[in-house]
Protein backbone atom coordinates (compact mmCIF):
# COMPACT_ATOMS: atom_id res chain seq x y z
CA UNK A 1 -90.94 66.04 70.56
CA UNK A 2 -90.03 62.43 69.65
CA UNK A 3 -89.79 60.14 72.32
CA UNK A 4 -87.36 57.35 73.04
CA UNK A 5 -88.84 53.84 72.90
CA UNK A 6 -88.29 52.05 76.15
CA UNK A 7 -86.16 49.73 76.34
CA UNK A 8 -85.91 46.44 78.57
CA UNK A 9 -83.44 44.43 79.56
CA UNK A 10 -83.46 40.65 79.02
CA UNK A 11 -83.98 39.06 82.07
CA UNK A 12 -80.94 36.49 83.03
CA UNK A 13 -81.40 33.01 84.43
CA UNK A 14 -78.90 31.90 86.28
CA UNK A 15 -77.84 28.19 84.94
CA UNK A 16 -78.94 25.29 87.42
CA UNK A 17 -75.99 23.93 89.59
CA UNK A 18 -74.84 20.22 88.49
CA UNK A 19 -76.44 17.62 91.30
CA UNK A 20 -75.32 13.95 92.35
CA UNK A 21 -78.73 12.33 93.21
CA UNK A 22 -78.02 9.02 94.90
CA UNK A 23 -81.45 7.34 94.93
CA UNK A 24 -81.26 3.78 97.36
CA UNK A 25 -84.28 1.46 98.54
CA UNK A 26 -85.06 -2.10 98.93
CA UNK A 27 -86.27 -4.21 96.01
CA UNK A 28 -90.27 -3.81 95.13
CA UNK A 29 -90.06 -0.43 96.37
CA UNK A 30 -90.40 1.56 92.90
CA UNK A 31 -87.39 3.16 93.15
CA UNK A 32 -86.55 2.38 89.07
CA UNK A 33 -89.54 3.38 87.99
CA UNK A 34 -89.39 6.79 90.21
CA UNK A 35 -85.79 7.84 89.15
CA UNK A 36 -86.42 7.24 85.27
CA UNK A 37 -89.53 9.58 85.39
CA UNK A 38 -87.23 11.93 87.31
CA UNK A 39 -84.71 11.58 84.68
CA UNK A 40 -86.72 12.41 81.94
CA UNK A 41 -88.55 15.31 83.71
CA UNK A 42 -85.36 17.31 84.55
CA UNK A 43 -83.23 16.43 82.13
CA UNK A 44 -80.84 14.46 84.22
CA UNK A 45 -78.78 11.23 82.66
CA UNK A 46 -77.30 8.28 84.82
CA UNK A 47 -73.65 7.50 85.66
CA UNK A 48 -72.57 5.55 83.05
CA UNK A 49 -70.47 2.40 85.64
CA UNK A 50 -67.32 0.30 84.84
CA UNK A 51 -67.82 -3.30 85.20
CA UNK A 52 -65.58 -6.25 84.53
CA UNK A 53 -68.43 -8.31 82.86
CA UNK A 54 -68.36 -9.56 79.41
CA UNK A 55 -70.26 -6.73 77.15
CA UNK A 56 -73.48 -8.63 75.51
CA UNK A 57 -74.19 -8.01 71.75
CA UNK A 58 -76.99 -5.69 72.68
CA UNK A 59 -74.53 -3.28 74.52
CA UNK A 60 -71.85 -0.71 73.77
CA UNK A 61 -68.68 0.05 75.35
CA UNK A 62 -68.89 3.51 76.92
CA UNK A 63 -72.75 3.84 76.35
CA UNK A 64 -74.03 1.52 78.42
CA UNK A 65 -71.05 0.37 80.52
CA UNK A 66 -67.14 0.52 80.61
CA UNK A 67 -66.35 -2.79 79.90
CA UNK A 68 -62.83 -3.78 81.34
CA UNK A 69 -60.78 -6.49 82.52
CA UNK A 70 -60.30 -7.55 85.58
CA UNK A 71 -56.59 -6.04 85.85
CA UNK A 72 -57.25 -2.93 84.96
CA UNK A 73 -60.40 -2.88 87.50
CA UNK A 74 -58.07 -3.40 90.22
CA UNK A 75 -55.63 -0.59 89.05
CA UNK A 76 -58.52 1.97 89.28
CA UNK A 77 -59.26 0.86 92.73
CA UNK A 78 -55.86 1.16 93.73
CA UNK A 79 -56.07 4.51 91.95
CA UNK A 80 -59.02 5.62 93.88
CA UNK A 81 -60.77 6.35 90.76
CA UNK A 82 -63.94 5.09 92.17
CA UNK A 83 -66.45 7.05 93.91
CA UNK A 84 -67.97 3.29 94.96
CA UNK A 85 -67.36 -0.20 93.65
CA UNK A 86 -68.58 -3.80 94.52
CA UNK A 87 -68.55 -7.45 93.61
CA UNK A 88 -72.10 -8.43 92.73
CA UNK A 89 -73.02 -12.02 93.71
CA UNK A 90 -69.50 -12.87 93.84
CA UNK A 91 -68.43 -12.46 90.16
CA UNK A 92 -68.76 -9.22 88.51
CA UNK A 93 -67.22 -5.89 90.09
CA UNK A 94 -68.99 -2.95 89.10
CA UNK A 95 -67.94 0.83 89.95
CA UNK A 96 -68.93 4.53 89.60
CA UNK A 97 -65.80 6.51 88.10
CA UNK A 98 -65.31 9.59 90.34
CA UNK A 99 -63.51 12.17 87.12
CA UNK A 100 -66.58 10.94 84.98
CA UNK A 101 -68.96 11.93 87.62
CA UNK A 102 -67.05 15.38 88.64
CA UNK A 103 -66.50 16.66 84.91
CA UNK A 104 -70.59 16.38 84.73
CA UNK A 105 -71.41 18.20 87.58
CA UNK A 106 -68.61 20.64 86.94
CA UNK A 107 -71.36 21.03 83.18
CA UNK A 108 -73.92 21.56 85.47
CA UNK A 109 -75.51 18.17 85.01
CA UNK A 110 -77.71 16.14 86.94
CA UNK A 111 -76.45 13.07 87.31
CA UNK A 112 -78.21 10.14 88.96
CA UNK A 113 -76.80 7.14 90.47
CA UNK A 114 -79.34 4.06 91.73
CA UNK A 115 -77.27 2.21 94.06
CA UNK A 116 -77.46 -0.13 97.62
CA UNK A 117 -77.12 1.58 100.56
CA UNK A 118 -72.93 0.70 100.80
CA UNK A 119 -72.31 2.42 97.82
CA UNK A 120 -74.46 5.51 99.13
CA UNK A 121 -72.39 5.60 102.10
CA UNK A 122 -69.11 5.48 100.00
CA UNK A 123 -70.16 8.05 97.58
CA UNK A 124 -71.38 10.28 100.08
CA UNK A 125 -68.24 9.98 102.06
CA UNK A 126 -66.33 11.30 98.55
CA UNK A 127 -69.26 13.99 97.82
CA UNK A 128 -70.45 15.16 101.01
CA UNK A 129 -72.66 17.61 98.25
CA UNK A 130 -74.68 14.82 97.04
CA UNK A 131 -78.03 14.59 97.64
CA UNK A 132 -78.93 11.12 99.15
CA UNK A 133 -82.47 9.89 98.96
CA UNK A 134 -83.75 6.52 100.21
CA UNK A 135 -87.23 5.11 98.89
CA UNK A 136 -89.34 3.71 101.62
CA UNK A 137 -92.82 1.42 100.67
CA UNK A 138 -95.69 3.05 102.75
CA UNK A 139 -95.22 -0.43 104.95
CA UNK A 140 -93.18 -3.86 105.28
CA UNK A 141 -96.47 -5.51 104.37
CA UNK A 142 -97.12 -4.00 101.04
CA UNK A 143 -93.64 -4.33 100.59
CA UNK A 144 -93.59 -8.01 100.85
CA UNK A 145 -97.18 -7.57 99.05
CA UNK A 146 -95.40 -6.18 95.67
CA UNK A 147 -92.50 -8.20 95.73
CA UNK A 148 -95.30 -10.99 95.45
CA UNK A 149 -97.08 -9.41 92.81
CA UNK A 150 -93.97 -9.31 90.39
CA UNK A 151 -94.09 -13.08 90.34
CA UNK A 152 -90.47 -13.20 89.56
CA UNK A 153 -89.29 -15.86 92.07
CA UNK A 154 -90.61 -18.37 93.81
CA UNK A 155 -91.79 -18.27 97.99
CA UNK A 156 -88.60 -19.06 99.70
CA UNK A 157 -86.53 -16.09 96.91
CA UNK A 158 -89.51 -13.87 98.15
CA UNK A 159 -88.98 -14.24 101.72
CA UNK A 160 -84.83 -14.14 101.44
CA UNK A 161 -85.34 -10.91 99.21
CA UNK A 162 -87.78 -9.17 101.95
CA UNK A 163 -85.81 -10.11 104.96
CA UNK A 164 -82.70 -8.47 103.22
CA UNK A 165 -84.97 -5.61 102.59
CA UNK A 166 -85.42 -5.17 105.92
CA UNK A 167 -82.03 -4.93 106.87
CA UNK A 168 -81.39 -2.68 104.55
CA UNK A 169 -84.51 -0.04 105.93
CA UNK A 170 -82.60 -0.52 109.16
CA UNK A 171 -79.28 0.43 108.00
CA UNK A 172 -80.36 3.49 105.97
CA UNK A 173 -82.63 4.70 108.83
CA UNK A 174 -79.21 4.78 111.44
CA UNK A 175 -76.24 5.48 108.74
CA UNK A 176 -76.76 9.42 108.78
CA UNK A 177 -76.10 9.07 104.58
CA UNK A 178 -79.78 10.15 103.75
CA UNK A 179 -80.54 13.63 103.46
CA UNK A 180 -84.22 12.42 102.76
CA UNK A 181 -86.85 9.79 103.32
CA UNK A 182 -89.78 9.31 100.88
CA UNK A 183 -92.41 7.15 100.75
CA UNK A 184 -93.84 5.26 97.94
CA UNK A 185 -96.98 5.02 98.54
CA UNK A 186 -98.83 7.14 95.20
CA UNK A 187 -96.20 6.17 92.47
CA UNK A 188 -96.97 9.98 90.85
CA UNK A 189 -96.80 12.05 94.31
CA UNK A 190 -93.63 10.23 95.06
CA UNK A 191 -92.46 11.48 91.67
CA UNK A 192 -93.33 15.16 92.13
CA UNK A 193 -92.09 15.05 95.77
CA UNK A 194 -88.06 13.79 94.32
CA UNK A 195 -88.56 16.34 91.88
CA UNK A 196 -88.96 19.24 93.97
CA UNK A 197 -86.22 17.94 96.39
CA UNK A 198 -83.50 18.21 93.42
CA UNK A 199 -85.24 21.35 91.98
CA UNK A 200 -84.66 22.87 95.57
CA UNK A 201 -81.38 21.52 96.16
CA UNK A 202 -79.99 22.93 92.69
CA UNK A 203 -81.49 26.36 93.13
């Protein structure tokens, strides 16, 4: 009698779902530092954002920005092509293009945007599906602490950067955009912990 060798069936893995992380938190908090080591953990990539600023020799049109005028900035808001857009200290507009964003998620990528809490609220008006995390430090005294310890500005740029900071804590705590809260207060747990949010999110 000859027997049949068993046979098995490849298992199948069903493809993860393409994820808007929106990633907010006041300046000092880590936030950078968090989202990059996200990034290259799961594979995501960021939103690549229009701006009307003058493209430096180091950068490329459509790899590190769009680069456009100032005309044709204003056409795409009056478009709506924008999932968020705003003037940054009163020069430069910079935006996150909505059909960029969508074709990527509809690939099933992650895409990650690091943005103030205005443009969360915008973008999560557009894409109620996008998962909206705000960085906290583990207090407002090692907050003001590590904006210190940079040594980028001087006392009185310190104090004007935490008392903005503040406000912004405020605002995200009351605007309902967050879907989570997390506290940087180990750089790696912090890590780990926005890692298994978008792991659970995509499942």
């Amino acid at each position: 009698m000859t027997e049949t060798p068993a046979t098995t069936t490849p298992a199948t893995t069903t493809p993860a779902k393409g994820l808007l992380l929106v990633v907010s938190g006041p300046s000092g908090v880590g936030k950078t530092t968090i989202v990059h080591e996200v990034i290259r953990r799961l594979g995501g990539e960021f939103s690549i954002s229009a701006t009307t600023r003058a493209c430096t020799e180091r950068e490329r049109d459509g790899v590190d920005y769009h680069f456009v005028d100032q005309a044709t900035f204003q056409r795409w808001i009056d478009e709506g092509r924008f999932l968020e857009f705003a003037q940054v200290f009163g020069r430069s507009w910079y935006g996150t293009l909505r059909d960029q964003v969508e074709q990527a998620l509809g690939e099933g990528k992650l895409i990650v945007l690091d943005i103030d809490v205005q443009g969360a609220r915008d973008v999560k008006m557009r894409l109620p599906a996008a998962l909206g995390v705000f960085v906290l430090p583990p207090s407002e005294e090692t907050l003001l602490k590590r904006l210190r310890a940079r040594g980028r500005e001087d006392e009185t740029a310190i104090e004007r950067r935490f008392a903005e900071a503040q406000k912004e804590i405020s605002f995200a705590k009351s605007s309902g955009v967050y879907d989570a809260f997390l506290v940087n207060d180990d750089l790696e747990i912090a890590i780990d912990q926005l890692c298994d949010l978008v792991r659970t999110r995509r499942a």
